[in-house]
N, C-alpha and C. Protein backbone atom coordinates (compact mmCIF):
# COMPACT_ATOMS: atom_id res chain seq x y z
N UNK A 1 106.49 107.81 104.56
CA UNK A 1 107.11 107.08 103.47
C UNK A 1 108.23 106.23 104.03
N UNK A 2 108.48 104.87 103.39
CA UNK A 2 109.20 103.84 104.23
C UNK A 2 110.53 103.92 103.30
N UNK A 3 111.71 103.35 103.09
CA UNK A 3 112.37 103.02 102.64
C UNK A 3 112.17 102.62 100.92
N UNK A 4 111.25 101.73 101.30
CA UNK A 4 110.95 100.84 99.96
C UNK A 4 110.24 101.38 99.12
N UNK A 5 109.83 102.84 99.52
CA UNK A 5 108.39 103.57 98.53
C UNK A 5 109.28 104.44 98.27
N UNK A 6 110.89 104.96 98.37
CA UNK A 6 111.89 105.81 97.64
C UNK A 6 112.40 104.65 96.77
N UNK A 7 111.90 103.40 96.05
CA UNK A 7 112.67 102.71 95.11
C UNK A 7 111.86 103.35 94.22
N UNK A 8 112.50 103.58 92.79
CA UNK A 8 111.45 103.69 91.41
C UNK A 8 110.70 102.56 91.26
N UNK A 9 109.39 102.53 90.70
CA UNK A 9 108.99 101.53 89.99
C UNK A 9 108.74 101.81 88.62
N UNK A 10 108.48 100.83 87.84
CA UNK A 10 108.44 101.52 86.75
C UNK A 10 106.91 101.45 86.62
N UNK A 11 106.32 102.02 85.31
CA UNK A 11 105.15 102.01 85.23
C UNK A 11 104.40 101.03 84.85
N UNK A 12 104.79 99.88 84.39
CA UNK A 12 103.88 98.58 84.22
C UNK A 12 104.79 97.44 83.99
N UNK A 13 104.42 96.39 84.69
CA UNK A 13 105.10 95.27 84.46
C UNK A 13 104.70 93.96 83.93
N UNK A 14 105.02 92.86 83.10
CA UNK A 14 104.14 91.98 82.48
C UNK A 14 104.90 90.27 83.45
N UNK A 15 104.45 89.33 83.41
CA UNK A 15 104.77 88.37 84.01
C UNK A 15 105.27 87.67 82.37
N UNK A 16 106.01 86.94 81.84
CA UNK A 16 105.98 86.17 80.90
C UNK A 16 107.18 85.06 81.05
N UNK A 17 106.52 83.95 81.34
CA UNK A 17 107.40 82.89 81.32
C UNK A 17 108.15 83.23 82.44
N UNK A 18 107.58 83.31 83.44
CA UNK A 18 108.79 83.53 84.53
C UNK A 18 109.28 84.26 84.71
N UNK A 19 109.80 85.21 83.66
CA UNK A 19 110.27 86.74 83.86
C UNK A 19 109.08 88.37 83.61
N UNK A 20 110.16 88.93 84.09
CA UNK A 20 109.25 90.05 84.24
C UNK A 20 109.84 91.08 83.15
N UNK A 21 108.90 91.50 82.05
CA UNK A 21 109.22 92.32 81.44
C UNK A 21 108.60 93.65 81.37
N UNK A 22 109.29 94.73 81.20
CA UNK A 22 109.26 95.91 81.74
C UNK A 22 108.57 96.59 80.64
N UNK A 23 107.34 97.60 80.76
CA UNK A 23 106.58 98.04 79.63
C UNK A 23 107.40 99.70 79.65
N UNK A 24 107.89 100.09 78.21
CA UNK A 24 108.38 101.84 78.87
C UNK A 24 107.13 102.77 78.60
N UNK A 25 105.85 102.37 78.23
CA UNK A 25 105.45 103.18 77.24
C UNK A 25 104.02 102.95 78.15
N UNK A 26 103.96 103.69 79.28
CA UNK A 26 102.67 103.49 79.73
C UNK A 26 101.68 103.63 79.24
N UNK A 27 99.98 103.39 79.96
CA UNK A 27 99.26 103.68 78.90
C UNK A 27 98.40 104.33 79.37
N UNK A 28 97.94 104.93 78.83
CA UNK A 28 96.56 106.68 79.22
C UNK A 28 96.26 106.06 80.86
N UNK A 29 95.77 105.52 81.30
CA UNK A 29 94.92 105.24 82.76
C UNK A 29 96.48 105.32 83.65
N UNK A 30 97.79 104.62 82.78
CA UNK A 30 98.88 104.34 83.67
C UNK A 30 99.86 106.05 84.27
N UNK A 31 99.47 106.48 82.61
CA UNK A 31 100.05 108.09 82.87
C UNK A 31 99.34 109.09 83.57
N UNK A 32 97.78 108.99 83.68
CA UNK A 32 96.96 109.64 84.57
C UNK A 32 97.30 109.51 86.12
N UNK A 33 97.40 108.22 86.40
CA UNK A 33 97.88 107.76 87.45
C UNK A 33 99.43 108.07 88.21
N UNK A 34 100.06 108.17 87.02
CA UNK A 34 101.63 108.99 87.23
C UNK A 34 101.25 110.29 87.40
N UNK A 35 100.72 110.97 86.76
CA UNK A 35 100.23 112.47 86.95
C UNK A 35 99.74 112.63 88.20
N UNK A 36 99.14 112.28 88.71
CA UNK A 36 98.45 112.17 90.42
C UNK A 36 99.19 111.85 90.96
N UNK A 37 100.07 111.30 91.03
CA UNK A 37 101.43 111.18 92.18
C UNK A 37 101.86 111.71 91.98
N UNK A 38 102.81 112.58 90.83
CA UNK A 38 103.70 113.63 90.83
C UNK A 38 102.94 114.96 91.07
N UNK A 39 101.70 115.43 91.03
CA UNK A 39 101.14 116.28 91.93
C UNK A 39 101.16 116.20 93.22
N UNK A 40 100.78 115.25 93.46
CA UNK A 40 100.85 115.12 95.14
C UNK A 40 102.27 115.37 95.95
N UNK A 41 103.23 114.62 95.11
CA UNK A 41 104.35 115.22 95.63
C UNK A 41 104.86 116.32 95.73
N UNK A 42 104.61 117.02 94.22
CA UNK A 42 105.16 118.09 94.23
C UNK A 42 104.62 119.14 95.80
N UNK A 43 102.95 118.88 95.79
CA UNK A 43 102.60 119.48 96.99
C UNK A 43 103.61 118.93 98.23
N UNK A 44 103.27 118.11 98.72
CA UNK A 44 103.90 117.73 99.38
C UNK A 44 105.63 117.79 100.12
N UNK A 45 106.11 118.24 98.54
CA UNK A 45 107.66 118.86 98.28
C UNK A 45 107.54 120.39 98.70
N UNK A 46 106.34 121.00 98.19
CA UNK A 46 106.73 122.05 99.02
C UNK A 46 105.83 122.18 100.09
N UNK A 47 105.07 121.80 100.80
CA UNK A 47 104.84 121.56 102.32
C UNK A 47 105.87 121.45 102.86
N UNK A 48 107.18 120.54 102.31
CA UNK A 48 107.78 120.03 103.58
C UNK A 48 109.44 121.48 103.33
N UNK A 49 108.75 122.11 102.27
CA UNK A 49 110.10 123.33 101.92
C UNK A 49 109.62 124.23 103.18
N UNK A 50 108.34 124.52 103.11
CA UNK A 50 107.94 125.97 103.91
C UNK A 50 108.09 125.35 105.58
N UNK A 51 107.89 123.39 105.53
CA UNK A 51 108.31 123.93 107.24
C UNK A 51 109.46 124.21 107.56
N UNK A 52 110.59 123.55 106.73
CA UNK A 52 111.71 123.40 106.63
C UNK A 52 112.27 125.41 107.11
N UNK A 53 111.40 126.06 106.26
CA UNK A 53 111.80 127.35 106.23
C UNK A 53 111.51 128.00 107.46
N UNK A 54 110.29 127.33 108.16
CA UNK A 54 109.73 128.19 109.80
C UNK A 54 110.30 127.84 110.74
N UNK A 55 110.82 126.26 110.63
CA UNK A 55 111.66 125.89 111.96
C UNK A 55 112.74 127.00 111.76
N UNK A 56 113.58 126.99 111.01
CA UNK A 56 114.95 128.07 110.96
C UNK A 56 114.22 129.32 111.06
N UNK A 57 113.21 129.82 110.39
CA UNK A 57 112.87 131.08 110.77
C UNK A 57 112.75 131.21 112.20
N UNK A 58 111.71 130.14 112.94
CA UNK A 58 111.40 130.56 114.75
C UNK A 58 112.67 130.43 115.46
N UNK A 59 113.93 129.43 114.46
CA UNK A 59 114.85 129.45 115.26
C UNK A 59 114.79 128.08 116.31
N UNK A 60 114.16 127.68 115.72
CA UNK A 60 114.26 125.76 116.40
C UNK A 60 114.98 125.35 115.88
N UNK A 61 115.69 125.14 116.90
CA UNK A 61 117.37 124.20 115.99
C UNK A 61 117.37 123.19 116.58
N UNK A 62 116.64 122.19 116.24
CA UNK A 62 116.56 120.63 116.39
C UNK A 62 117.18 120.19 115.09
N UNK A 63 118.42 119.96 114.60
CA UNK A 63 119.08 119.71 113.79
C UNK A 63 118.59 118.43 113.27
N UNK A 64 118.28 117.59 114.15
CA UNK A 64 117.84 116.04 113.96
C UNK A 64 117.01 115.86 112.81
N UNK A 65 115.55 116.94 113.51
CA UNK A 65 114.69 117.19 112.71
C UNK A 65 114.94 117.41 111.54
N UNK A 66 115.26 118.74 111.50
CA UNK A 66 115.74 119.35 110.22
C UNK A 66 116.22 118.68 109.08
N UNK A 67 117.03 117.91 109.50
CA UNK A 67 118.06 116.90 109.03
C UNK A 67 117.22 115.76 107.93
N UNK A 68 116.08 115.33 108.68
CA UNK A 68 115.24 114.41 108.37
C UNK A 68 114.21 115.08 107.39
N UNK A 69 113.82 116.14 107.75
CA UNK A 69 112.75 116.81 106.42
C UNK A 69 113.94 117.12 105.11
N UNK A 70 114.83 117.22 105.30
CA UNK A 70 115.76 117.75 104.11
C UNK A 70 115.83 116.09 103.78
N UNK A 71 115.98 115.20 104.21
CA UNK A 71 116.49 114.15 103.69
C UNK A 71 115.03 113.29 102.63
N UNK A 72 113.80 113.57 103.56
CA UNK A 72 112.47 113.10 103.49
C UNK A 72 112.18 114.05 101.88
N UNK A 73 112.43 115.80 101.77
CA UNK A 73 112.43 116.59 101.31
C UNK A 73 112.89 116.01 99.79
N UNK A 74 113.93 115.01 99.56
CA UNK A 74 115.41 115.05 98.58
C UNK A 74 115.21 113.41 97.92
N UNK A 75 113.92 112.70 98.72
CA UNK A 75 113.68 111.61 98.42
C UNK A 75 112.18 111.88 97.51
N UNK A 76 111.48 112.42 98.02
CA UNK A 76 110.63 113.50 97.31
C UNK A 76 110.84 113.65 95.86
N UNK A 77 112.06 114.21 95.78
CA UNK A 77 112.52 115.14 94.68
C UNK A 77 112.57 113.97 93.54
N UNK A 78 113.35 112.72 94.07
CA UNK A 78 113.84 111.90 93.13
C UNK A 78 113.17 110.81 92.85
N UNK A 79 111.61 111.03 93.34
CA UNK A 79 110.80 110.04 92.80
C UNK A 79 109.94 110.91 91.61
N UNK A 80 109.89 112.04 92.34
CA UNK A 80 109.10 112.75 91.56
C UNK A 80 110.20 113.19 90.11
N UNK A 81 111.40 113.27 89.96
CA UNK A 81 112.33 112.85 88.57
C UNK A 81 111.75 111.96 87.80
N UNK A 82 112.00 110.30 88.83
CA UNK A 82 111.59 109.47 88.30
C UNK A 82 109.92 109.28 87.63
N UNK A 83 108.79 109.52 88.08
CA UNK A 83 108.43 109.56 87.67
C UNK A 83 107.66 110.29 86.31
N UNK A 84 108.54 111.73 86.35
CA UNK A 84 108.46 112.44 85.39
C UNK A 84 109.17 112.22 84.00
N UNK A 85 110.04 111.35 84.29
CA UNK A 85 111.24 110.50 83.12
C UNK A 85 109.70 109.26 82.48
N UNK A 86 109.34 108.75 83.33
CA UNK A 86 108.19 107.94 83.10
C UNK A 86 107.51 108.29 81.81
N UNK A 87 106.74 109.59 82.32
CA UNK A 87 105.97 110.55 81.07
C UNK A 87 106.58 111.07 80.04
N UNK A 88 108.11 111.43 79.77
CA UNK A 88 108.45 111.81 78.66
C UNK A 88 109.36 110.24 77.68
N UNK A 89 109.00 110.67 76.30
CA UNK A 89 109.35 109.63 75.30
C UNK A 89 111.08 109.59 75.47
N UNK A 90 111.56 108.05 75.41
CA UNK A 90 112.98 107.90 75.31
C UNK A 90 113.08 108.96 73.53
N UNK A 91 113.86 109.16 73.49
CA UNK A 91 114.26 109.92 72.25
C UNK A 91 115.70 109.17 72.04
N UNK A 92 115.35 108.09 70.74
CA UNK A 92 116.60 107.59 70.39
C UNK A 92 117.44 108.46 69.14
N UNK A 93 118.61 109.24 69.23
CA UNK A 93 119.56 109.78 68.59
C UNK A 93 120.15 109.01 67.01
């Protein structure tokens, strides 16, 4: 994962007149599609918990490393927020 794939996107965007307007309210194929990425991550979130847990267990202290799955780990986390904010309705008060 690069830099630019920890930005949110949102879930659909329209071109109109030059600007881009932002849809909040995805639609069935768009939320299926959100659902399959936030699975994957979540796997993926914890793949990268349990190596996180064996390097310190064997006692490899490559801090560098470490350093980088916790960070890789935490970028993870906050797409997978984001896209879970995606799936639930704004609730206006």
């Amino acid at each position: 994962m690069f830099l630019d794939d920890a930005i949110p996107r949102r879930a659909s965007r329209r071109v109109i007149s030059g600007t881009v307007e932002m849809n909040d309210n995805p639609s069935d194929a768009e939320q299926d599609a959100i659902r399959a990425e936030a699975e994957h991550l979540r796997v993926e979130h914890g793949d990268l918990e349990a190596a996180i847990e064996a390097l310190l267990a064997v006692g490899a202290v490559d801090q560098l490393q470490i350093q980088r799955l916790k960070k890789r780990k935490l970028l993870l986390r906050d797409r997978l927020q984001f896209l879970e904010d995606q799936l639930t309705p704004d609730i206006i008060a």
